[in-house]
C-alpha atoms as a PDB file:
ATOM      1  CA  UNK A   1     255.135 148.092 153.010  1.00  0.00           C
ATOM      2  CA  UNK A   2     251.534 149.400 153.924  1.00  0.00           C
ATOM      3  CA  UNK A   3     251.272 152.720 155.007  1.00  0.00           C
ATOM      4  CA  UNK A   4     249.902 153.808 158.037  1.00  0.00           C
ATOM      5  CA  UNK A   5     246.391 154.720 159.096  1.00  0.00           C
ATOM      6  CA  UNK A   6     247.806 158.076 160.600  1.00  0.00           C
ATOM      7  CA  UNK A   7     249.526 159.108 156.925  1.00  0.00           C
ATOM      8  CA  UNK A   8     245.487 159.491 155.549  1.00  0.00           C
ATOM      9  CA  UNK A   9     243.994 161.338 158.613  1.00  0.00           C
ATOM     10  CA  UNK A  10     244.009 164.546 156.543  1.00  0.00           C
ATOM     11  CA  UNK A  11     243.394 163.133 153.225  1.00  0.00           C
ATOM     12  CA  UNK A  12     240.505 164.876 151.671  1.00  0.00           C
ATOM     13  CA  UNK A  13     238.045 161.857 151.018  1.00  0.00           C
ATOM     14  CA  UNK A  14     237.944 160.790 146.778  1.00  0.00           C
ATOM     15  CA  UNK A  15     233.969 161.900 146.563  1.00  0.00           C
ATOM     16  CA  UNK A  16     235.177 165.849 147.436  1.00  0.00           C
ATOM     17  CA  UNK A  17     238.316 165.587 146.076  1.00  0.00           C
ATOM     18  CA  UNK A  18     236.188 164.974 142.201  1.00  0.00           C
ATOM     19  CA  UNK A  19     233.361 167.165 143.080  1.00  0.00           C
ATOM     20  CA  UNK A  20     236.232 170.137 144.218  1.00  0.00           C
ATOM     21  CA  UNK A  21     238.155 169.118 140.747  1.00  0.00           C
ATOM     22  CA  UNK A  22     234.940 169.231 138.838  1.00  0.00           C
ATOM     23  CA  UNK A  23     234.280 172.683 140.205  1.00  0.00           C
ATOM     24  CA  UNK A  24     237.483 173.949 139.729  1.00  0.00           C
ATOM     25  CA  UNK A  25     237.542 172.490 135.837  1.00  0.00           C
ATOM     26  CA  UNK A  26     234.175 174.031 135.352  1.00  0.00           C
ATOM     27  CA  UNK A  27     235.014 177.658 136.780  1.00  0.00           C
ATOM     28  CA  UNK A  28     238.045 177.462 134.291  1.00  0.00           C
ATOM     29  CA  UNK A  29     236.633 176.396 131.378  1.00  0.00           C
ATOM     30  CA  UNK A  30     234.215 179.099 131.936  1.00  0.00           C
ATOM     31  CA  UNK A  31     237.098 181.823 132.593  1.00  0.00           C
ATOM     32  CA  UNK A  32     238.887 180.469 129.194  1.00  0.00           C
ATOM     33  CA  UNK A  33     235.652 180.940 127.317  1.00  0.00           C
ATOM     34  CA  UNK A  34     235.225 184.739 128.322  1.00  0.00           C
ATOM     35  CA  UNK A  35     238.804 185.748 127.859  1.00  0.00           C
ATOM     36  CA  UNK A  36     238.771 183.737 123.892  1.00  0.00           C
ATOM     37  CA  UNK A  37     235.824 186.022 123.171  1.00  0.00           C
ATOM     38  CA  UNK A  38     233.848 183.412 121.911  1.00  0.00           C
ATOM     39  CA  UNK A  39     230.172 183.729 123.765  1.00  0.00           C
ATOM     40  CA  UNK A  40     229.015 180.631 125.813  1.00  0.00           C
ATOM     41  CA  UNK A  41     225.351 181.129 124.670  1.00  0.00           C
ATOM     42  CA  UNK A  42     223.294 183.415 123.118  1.00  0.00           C
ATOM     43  CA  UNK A  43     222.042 186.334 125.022  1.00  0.00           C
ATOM     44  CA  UNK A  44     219.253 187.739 122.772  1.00  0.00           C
ATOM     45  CA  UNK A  45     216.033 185.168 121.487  1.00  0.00           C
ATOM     46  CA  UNK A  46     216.112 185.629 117.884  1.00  0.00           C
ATOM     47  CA  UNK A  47     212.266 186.730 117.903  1.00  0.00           C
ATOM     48  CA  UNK A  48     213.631 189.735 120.585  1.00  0.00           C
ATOM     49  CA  UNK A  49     215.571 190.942 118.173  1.00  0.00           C
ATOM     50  CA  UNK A  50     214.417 194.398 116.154  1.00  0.00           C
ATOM     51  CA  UNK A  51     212.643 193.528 112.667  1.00  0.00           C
ATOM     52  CA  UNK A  52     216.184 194.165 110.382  1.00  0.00           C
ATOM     53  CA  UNK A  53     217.765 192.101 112.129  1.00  0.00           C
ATOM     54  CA  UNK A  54     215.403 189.252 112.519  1.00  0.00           C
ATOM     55  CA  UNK A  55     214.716 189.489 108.674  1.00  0.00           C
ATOM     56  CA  UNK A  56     218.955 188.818 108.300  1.00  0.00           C
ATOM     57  CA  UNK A  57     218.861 185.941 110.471  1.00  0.00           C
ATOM     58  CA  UNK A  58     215.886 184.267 108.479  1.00  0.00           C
ATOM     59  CA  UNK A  59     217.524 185.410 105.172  1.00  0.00           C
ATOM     60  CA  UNK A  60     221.130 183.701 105.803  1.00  0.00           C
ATOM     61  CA  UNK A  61     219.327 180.620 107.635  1.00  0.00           C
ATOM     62  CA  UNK A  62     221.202 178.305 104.959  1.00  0.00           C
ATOM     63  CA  UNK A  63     224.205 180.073 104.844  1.00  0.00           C
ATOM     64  CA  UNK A  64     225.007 181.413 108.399  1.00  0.00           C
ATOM     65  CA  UNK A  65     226.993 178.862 110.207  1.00  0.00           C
ATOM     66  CA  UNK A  66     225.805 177.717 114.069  1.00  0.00           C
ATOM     67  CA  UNK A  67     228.702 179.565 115.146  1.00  0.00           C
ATOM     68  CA  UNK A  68     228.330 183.178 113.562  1.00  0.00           C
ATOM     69  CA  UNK A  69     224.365 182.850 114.620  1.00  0.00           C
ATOM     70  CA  UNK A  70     225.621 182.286 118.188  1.00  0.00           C
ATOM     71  CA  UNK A  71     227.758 185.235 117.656  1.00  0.00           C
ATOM     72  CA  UNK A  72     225.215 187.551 116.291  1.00  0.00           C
ATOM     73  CA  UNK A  73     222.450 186.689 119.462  1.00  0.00           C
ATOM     74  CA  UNK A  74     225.245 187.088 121.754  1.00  0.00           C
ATOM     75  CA  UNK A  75     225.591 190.860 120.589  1.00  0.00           C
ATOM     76  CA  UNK A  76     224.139 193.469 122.848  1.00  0.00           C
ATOM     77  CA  UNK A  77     223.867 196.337 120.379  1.00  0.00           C
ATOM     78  CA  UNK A  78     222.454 196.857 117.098  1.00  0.00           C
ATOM     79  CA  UNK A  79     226.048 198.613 115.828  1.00  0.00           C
ATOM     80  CA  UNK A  80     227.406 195.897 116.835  1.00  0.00           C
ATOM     81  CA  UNK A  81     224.975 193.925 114.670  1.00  0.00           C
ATOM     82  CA  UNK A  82     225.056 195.964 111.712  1.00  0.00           C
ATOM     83  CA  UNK A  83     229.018 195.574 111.548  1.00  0.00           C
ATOM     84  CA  UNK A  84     228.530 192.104 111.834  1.00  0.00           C
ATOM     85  CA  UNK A  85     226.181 191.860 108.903  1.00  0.00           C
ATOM     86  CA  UNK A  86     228.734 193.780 107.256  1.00  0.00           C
ATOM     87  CA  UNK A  87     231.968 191.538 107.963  1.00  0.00           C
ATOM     88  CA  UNK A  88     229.465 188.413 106.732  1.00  0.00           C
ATOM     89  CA  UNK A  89     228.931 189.881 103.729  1.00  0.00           C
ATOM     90  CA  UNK A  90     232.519 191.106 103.235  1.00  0.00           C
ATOM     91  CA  UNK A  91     233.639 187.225 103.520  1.00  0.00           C
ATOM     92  CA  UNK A  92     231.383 185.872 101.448  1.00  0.00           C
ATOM     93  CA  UNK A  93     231.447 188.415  98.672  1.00  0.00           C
ATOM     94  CA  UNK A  94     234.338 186.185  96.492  1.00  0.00           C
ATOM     95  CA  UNK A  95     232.511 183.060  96.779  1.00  0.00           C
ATOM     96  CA  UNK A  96     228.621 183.889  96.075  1.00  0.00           C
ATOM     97  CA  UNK A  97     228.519 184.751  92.632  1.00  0.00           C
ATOM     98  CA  UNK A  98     225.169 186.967  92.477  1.00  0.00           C
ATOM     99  CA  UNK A  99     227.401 189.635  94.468  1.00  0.00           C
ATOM    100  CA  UNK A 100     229.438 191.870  92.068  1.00  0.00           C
ATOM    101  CA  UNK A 101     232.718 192.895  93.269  1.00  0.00           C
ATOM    102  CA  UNK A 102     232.527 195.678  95.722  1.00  0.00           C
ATOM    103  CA  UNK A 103     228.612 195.396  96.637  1.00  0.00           C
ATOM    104  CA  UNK A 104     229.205 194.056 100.410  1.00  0.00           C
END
């Protein structure tokens, strides 16, 4: 049985129907990746960032992962900076072995 032409006079046509999807999957994905907490791209240029901080970035460069250095530019403040630089230190403080216990 075929269906009729009058059953798919208000069918939205498949071109809209995938860019509306598309939209909609975009405008989610972007929801989901504010509420997680997890920054979609870095806000700050590292060269905008005051001298300390630049000097941290360049000192961790082969030990910061992609991840935390998208975290850190994505900061807006320099306390929240600082007690960044503080938590990395903190977890890597067992497992580098030129920082004595307690020195983070």
């Amino acid at each position: 049985m075929s269906k009729s032409p009058e059953c798919n006079q208000h069918a939205m046509p498949r071109g809209r129907l995938r860019r509306r999807t598309a939209a909609r999957a975009a405008t989610l994905t972007a929801a989901l990746a504010l509420l997680s907490g997890v920054p979609a791209a870095a806000k700050t240029k590292p060269e905008e960032l005051p001298p300390p901080h630049r000097q941290f970035l360049e000192d961790v460069r082969w030990l910061i992962e992609p991840r935390e250095r998208r975290e850190f530019l994505a900061l807006d403040h320099d306390h929240q900076r600082e007690a960044f630089i503080g938590r990395f230190w903190e977890a890597r403080a067992a497992t580098l072995p030129w920082m004595p216990p307690g020195s983070s």
